[in-house]
C-alpha atoms as a PDB file:
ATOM      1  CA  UNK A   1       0.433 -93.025  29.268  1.00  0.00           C
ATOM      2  CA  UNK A   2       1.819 -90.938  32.031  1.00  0.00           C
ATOM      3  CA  UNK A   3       5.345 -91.234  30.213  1.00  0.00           C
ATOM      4  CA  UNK A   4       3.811 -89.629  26.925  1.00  0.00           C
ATOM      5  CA  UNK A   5       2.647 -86.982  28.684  1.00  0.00           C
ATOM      6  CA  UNK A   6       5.496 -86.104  30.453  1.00  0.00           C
ATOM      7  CA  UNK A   7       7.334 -86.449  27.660  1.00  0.00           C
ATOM      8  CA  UNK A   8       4.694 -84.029  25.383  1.00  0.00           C
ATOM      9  CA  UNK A   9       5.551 -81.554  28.323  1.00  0.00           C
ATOM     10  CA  UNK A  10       9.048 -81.600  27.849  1.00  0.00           C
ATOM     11  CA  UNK A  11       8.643 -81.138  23.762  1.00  0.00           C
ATOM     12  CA  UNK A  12       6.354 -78.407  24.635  1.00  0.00           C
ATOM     13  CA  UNK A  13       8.787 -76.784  27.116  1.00  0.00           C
ATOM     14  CA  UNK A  14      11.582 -77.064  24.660  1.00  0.00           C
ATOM     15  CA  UNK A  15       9.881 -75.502  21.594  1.00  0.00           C
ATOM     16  CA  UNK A  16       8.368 -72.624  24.085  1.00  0.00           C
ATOM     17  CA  UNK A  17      12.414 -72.184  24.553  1.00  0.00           C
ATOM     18  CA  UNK A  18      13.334 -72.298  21.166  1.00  0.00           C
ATOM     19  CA  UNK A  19      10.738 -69.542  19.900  1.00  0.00           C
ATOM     20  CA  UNK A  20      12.283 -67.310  22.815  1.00  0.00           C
ATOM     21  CA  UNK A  21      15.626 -67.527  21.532  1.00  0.00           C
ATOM     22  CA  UNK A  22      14.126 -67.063  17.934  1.00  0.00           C
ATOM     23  CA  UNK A  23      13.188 -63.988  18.944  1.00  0.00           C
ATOM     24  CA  UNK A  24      15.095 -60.827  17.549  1.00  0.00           C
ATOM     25  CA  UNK A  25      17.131 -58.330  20.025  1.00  0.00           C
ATOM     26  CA  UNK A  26      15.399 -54.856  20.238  1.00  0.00           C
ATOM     27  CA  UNK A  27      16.741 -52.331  17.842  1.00  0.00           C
ATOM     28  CA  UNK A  28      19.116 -50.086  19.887  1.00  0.00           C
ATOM     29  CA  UNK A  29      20.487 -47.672  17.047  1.00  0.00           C
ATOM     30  CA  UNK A  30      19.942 -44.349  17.534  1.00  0.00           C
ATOM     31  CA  UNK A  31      17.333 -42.403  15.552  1.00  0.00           C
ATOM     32  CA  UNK A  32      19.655 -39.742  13.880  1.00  0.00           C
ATOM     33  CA  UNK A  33      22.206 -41.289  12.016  1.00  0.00           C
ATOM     34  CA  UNK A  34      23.891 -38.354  10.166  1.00  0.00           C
ATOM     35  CA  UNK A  35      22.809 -36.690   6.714  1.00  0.00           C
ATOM     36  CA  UNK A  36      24.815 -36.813   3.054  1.00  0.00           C
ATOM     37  CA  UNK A  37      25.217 -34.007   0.543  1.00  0.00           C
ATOM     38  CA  UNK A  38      25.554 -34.983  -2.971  1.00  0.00           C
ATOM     39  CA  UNK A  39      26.560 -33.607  -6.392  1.00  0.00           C
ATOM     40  CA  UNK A  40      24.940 -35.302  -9.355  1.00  0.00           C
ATOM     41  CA  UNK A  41      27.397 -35.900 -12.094  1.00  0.00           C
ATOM     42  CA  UNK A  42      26.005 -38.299 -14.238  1.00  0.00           C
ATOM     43  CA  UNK A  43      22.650 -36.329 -15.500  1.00  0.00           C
ATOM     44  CA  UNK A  44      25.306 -33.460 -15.431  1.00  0.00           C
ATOM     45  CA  UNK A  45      27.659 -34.733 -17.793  1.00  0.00           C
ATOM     46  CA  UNK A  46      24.878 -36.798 -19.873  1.00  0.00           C
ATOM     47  CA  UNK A  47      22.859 -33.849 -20.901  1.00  0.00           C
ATOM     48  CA  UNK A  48      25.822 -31.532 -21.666  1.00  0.00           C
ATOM     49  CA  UNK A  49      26.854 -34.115 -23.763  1.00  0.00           C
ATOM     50  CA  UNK A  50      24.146 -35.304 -25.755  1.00  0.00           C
ATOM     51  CA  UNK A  51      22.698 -31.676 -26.388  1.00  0.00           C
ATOM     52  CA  UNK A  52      26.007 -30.022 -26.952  1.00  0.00           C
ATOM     53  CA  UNK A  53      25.250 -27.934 -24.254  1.00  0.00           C
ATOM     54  CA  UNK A  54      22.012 -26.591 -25.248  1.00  0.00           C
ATOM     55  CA  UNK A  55      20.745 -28.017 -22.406  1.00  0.00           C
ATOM     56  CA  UNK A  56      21.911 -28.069 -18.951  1.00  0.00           C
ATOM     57  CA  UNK A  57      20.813 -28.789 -15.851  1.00  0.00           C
ATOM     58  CA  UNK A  58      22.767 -29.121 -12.149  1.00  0.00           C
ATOM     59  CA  UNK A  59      21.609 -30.922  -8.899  1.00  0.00           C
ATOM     60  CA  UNK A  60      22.756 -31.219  -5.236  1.00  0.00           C
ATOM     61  CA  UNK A  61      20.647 -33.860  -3.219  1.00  0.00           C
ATOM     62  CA  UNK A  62      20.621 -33.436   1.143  1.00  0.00           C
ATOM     63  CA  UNK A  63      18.845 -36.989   2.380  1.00  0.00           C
ATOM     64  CA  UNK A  64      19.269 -37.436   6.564  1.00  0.00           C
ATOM     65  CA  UNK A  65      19.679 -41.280   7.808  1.00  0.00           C
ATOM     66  CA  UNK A  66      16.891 -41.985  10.321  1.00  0.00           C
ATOM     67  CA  UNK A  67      17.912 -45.587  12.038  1.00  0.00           C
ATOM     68  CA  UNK A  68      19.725 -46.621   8.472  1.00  0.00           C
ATOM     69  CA  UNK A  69      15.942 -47.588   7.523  1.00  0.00           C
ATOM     70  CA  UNK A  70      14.772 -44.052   6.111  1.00  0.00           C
ATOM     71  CA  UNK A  71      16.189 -41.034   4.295  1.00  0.00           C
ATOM     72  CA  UNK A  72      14.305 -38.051   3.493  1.00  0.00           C
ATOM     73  CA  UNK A  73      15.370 -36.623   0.767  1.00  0.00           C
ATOM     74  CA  UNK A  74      15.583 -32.628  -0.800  1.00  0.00           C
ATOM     75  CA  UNK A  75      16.812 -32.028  -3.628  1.00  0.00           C
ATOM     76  CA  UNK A  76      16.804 -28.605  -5.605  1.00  0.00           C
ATOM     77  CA  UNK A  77      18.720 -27.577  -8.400  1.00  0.00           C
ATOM     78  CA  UNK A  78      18.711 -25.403 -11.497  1.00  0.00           C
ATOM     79  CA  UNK A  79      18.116 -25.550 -15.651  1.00  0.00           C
ATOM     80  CA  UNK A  80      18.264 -23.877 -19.048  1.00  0.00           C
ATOM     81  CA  UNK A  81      17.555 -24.688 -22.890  1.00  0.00           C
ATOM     82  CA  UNK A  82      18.580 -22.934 -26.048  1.00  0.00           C
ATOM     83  CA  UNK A  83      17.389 -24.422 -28.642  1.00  0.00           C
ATOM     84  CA  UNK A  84      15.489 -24.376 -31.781  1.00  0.00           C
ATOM     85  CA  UNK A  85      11.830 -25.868 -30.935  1.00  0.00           C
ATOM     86  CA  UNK A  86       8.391 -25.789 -32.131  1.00  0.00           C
ATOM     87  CA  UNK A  87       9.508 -23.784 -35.523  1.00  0.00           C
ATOM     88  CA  UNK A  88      11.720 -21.419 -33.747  1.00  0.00           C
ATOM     89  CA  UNK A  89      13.934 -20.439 -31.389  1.00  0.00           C
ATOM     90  CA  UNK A  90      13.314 -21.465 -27.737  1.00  0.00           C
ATOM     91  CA  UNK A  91      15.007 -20.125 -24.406  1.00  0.00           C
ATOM     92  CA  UNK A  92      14.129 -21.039 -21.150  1.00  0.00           C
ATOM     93  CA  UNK A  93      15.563 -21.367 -17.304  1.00  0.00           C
ATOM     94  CA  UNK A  94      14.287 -21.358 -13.965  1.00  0.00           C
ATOM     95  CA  UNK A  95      14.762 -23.782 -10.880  1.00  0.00           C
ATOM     96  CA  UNK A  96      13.680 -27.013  -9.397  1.00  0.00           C
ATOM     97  CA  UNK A  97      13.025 -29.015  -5.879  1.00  0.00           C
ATOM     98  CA  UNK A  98      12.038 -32.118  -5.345  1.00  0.00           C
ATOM     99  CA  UNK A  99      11.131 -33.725  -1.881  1.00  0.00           C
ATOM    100  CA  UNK A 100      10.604 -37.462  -0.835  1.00  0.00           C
ATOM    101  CA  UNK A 101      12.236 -40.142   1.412  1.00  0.00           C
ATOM    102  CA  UNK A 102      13.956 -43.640   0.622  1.00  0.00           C
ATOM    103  CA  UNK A 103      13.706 -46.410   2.407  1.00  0.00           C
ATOM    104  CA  UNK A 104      16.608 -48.980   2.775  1.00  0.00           C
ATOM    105  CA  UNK A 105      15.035 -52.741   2.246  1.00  0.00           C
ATOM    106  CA  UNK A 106      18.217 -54.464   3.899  1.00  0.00           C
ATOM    107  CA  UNK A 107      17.606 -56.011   7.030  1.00  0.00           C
ATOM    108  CA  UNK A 108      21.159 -57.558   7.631  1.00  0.00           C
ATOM    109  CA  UNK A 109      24.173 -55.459   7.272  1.00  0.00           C
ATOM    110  CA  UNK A 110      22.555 -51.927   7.358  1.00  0.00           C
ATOM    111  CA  UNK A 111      24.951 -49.233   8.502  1.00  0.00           C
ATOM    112  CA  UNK A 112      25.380 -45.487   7.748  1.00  0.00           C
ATOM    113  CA  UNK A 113      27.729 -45.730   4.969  1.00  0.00           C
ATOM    114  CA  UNK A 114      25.828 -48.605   2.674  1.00  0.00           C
ATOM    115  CA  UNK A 115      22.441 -48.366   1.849  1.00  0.00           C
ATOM    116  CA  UNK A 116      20.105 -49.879  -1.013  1.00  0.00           C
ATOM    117  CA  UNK A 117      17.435 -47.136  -1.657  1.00  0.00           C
ATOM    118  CA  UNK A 118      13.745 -47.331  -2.900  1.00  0.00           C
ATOM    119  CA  UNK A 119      11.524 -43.994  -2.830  1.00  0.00           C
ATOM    120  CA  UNK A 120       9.239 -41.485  -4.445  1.00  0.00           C
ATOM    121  CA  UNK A 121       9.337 -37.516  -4.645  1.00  0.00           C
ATOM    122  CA  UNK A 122       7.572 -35.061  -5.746  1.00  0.00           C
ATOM    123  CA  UNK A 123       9.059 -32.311  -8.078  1.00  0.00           C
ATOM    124  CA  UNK A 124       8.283 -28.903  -8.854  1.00  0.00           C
ATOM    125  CA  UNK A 125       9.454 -26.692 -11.657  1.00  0.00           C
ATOM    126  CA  UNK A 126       9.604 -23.164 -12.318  1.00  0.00           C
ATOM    127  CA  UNK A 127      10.774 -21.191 -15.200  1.00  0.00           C
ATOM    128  CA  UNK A 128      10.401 -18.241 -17.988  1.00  0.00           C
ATOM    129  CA  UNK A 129      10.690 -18.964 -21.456  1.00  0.00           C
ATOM    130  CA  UNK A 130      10.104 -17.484 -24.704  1.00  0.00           C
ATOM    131  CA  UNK A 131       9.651 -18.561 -28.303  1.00  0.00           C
ATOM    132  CA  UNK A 132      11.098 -16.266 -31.526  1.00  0.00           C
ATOM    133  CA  UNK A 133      11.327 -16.661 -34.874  1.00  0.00           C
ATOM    134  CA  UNK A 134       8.375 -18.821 -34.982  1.00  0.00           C
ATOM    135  CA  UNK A 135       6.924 -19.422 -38.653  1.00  0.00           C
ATOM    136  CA  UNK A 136       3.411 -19.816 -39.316  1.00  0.00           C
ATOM    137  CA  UNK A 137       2.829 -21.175 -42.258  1.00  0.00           C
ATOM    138  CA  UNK A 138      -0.537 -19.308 -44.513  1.00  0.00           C
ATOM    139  CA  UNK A 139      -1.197 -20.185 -47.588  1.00  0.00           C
ATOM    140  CA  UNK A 140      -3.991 -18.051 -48.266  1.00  0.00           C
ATOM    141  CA  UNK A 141      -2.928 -14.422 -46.416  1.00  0.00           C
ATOM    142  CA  UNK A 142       0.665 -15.150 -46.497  1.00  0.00           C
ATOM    143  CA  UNK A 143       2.271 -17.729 -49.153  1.00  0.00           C
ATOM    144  CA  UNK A 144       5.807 -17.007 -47.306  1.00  0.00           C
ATOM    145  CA  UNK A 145       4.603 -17.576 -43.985  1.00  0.00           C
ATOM    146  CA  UNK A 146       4.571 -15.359 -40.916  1.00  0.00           C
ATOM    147  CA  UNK A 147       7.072 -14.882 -38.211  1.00  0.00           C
ATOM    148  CA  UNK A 148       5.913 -14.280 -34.947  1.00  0.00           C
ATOM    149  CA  UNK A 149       7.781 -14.334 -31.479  1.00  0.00           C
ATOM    150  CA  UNK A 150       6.044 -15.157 -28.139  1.00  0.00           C
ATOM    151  CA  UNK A 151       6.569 -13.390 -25.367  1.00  0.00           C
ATOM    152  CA  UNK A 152       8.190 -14.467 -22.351  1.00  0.00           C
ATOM    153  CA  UNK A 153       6.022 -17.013 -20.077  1.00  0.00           C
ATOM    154  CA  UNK A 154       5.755 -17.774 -16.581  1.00  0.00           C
ATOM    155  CA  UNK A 155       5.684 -21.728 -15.996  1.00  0.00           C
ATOM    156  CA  UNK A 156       4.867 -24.310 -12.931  1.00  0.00           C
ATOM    157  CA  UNK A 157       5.075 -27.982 -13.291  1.00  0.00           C
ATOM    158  CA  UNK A 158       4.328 -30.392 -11.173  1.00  0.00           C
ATOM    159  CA  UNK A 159       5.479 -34.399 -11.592  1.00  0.00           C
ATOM    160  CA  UNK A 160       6.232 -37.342  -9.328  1.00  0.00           C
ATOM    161  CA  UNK A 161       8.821 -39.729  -9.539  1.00  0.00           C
ATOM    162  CA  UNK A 162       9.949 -43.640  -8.335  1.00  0.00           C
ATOM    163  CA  UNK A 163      13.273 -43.631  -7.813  1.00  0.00           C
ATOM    164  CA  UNK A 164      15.637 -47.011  -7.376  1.00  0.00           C
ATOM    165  CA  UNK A 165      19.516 -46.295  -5.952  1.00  0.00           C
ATOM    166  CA  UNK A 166      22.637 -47.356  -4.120  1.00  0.00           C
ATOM    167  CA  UNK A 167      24.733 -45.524  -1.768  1.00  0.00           C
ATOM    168  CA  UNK A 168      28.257 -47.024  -0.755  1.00  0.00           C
ATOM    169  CA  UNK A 169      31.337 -45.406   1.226  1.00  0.00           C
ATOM    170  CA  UNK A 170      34.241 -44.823  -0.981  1.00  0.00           C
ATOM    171  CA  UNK A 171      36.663 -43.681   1.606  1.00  0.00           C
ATOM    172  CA  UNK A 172      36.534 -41.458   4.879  1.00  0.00           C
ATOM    173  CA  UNK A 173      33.410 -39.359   4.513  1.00  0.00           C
ATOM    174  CA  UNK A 174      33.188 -39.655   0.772  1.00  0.00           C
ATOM    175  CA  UNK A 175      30.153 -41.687  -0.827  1.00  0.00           C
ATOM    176  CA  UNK A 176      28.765 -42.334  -3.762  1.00  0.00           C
ATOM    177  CA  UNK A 177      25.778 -43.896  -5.509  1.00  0.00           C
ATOM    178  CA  UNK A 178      23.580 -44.145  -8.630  1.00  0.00           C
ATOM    179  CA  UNK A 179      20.187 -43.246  -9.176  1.00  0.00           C
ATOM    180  CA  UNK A 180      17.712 -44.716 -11.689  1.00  0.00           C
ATOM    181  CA  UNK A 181      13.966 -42.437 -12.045  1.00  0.00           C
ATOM    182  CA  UNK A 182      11.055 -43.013 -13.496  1.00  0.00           C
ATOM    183  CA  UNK A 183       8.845 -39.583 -14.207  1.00  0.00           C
ATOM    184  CA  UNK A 184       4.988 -38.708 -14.128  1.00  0.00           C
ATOM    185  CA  UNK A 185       4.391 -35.656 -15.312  1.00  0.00           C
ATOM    186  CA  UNK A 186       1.023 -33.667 -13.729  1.00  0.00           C
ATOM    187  CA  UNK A 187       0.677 -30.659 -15.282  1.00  0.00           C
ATOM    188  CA  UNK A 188      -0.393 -30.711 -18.857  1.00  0.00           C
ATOM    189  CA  UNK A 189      -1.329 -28.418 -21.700  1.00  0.00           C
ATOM    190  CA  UNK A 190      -1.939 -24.826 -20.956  1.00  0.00           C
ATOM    191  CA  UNK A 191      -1.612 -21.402 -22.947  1.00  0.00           C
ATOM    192  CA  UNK A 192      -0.759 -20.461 -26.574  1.00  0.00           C
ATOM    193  CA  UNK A 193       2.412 -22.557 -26.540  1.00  0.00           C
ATOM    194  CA  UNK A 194       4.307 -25.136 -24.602  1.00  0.00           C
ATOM    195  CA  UNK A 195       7.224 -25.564 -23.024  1.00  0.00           C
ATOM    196  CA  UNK A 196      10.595 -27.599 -24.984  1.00  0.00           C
ATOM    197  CA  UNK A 197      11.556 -28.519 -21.241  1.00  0.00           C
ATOM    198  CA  UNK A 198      11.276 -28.042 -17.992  1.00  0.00           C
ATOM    199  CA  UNK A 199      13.761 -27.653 -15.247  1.00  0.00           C
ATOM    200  CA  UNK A 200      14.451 -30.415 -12.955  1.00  0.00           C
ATOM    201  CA  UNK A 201      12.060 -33.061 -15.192  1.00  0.00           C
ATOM    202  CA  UNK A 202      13.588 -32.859 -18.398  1.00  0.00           C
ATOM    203  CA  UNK A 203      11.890 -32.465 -22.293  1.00  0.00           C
ATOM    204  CA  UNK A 204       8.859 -32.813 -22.559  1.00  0.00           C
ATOM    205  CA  UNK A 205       8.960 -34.880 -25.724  1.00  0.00           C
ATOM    206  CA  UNK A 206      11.766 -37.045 -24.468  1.00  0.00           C
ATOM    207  CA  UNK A 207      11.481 -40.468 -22.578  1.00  0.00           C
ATOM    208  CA  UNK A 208      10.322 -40.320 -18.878  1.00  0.00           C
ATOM    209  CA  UNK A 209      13.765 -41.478 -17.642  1.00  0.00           C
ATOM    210  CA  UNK A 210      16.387 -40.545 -15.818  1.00  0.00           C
ATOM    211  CA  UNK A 211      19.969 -41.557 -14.044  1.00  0.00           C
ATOM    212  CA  UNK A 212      21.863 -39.759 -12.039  1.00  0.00           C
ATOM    213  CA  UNK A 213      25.498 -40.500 -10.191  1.00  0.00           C
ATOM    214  CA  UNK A 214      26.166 -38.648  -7.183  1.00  0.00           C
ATOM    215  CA  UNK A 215      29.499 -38.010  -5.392  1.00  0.00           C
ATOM    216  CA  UNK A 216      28.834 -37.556  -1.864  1.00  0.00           C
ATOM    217  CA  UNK A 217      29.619 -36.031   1.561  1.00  0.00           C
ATOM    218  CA  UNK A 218      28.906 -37.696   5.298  1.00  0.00           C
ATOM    219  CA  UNK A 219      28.059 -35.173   7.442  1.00  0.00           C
ATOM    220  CA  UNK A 220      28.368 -36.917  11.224  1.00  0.00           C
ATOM    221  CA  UNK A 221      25.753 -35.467  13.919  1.00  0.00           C
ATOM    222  CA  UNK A 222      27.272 -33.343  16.336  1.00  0.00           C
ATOM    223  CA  UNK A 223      27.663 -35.794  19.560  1.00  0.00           C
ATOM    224  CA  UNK A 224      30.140 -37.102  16.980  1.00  0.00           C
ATOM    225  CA  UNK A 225      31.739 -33.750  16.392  1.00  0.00           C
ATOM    226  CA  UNK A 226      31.874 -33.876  20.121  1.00  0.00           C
ATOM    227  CA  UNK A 227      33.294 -37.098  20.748  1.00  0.00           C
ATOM    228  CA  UNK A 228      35.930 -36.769  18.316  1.00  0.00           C
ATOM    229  CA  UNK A 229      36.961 -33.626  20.007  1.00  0.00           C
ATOM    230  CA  UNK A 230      37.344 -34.698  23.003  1.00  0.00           C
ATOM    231  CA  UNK A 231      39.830 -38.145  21.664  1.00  0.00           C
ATOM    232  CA  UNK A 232      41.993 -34.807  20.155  1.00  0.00           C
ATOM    233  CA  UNK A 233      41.660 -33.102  23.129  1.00  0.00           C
ATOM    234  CA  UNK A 234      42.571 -36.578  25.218  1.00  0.00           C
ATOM    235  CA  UNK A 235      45.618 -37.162  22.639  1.00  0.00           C
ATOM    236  CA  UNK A 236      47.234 -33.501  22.638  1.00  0.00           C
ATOM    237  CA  UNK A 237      47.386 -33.125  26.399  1.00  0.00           C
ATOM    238  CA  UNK A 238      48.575 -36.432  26.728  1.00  0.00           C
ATOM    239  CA  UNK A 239      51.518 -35.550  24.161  1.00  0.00           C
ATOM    240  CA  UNK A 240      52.186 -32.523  25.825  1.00  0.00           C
ATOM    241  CA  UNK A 241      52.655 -34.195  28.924  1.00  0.00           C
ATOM    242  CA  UNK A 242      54.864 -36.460  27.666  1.00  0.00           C
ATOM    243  CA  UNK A 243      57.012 -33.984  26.508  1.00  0.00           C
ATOM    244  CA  UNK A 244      57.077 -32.319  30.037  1.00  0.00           C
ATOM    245  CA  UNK A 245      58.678 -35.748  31.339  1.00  0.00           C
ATOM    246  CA  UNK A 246      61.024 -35.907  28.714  1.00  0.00           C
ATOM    247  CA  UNK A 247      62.820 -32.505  29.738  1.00  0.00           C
ATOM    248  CA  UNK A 248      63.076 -33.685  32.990  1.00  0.00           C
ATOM    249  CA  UNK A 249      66.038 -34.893  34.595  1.00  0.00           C
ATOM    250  CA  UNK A 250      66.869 -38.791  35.117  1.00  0.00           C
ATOM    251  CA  UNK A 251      65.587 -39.970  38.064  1.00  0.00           C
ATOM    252  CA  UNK A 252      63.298 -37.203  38.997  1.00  0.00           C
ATOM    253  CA  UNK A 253      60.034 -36.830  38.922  1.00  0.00           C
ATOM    254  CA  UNK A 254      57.642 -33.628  38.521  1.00  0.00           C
ATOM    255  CA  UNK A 255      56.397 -32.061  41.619  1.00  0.00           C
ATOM    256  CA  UNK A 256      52.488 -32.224  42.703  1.00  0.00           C
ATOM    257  CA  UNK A 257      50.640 -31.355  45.876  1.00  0.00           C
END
């Protein structure tokens, strides 16, 4: 008896040592981790493509790395249609931000260059637009129809979005990732007429999808700015005094007090 209890001491003593080594190592890496700047591409070339133009739209993206676990995110950018909508001819442009944050759901290998990225934001749009040459069909007043032109509108929308992307280092500094969105737009119906599309969200009557593909800039946080100064700093005045010894004669050494 007084064996198995010693020996149900020593099992308990050894797993009690086992979950201590289990345990993880505090994390030591620093809150600030640097902060990207990106120029989407993709929804870019994609739009100018597929409307010939009609419609474009441009995006730059800022997101900060807080501990490679969290990246808030800003994102503004601009758009315009010309296009024939609704019975006539519609024109409209303004500009667009959207704010959220990403988190990174790796727990192994995170680091500030590679980064799988799961968020929400929240956009808002602004813009003007205008509707001419719009024909209202009558068949009792006016068997040709009527042609009317709306005047130019002020616009808000509001919409959120889930957004699924990578980020990966391509060399030095430069990065780049993808971006798949899903949109919910807020705002709905108001006023005579509607707008064909709004900045930063897309149209209206189109699917509530999006991809972008970003090509990217690491911005380092000063204290590296400063560090890497300082290894220049280090390597030129050690150069230069190498060259002092080199003029030197054989054999003889510079003088010092």
């Amino acid at each position: 008896m007084m064996a198995q209890f010693s020996n149900m001491g020593q099992n308990r003593g050894q797993s009690n040592s086992q979950q201590q080594v289990v345990e993880e190592e505090p994390d030591t890496t620093p809150i600030w981790q640097g902060m990207n700047v990106k120029l989407d591409l993709g929804n870019t070339i994609y739009t100018l493509a597929t409307t010939r133009a009609k419609r474009q739209q441009y995006e730059i993206a800022l997101n900060c790395n807080l501990k490679n676990k969290l990246y808030p995110t800003l994102e503004p950018g601009c758009g315009l249609s010309q296009d024939i909508a609704g019975g006539g001819n519609y024109d409209g442009q303004g500009g667009f931000m959207k704010l959220g944050v990403d988190l990174n759901p790796l727990r192994k290998g995170r680091n500030k260059y590679y980064a799988l990225l799961a968020g929400i934001r929240i956009g808002l749009g602004l813009q003007q637009f205008s509707l001419t040459d719009v024909t209202l069909n009558d068949g009792y007043w006016e068997p040709g129809g009527v042609v009317m032109d709306f005047p130019s509108t002020f616009r808000a929308d509001c919409w959120g979005e889930i957004c699924f992307g990578l980020q990966i280092q391509v060399v030095g500094p430069l990065t780049m990732g993808w971006y798949g969105r899903i949109h919910f737009l807020f705002t709905g119906k108001t006023g005579d007429h509607q707008p064909y599309y709004i900045p930063g969200y897309g149209g209206v009557d189109a699917g509530n999808f999006s991809f972008n593909y970003y090509i990217g800039y690491r911005i380092d946080w000063p204290e590296d700015w400063a560090a890497r100064r300082a290894e220049k700093k280090a390597a030129k005045a050690e150069k230069k005094a190498a060259e002092e010894k080199a003029l030197l004669p054989e054999n003889e050494l510079p003088y010092t007090l």
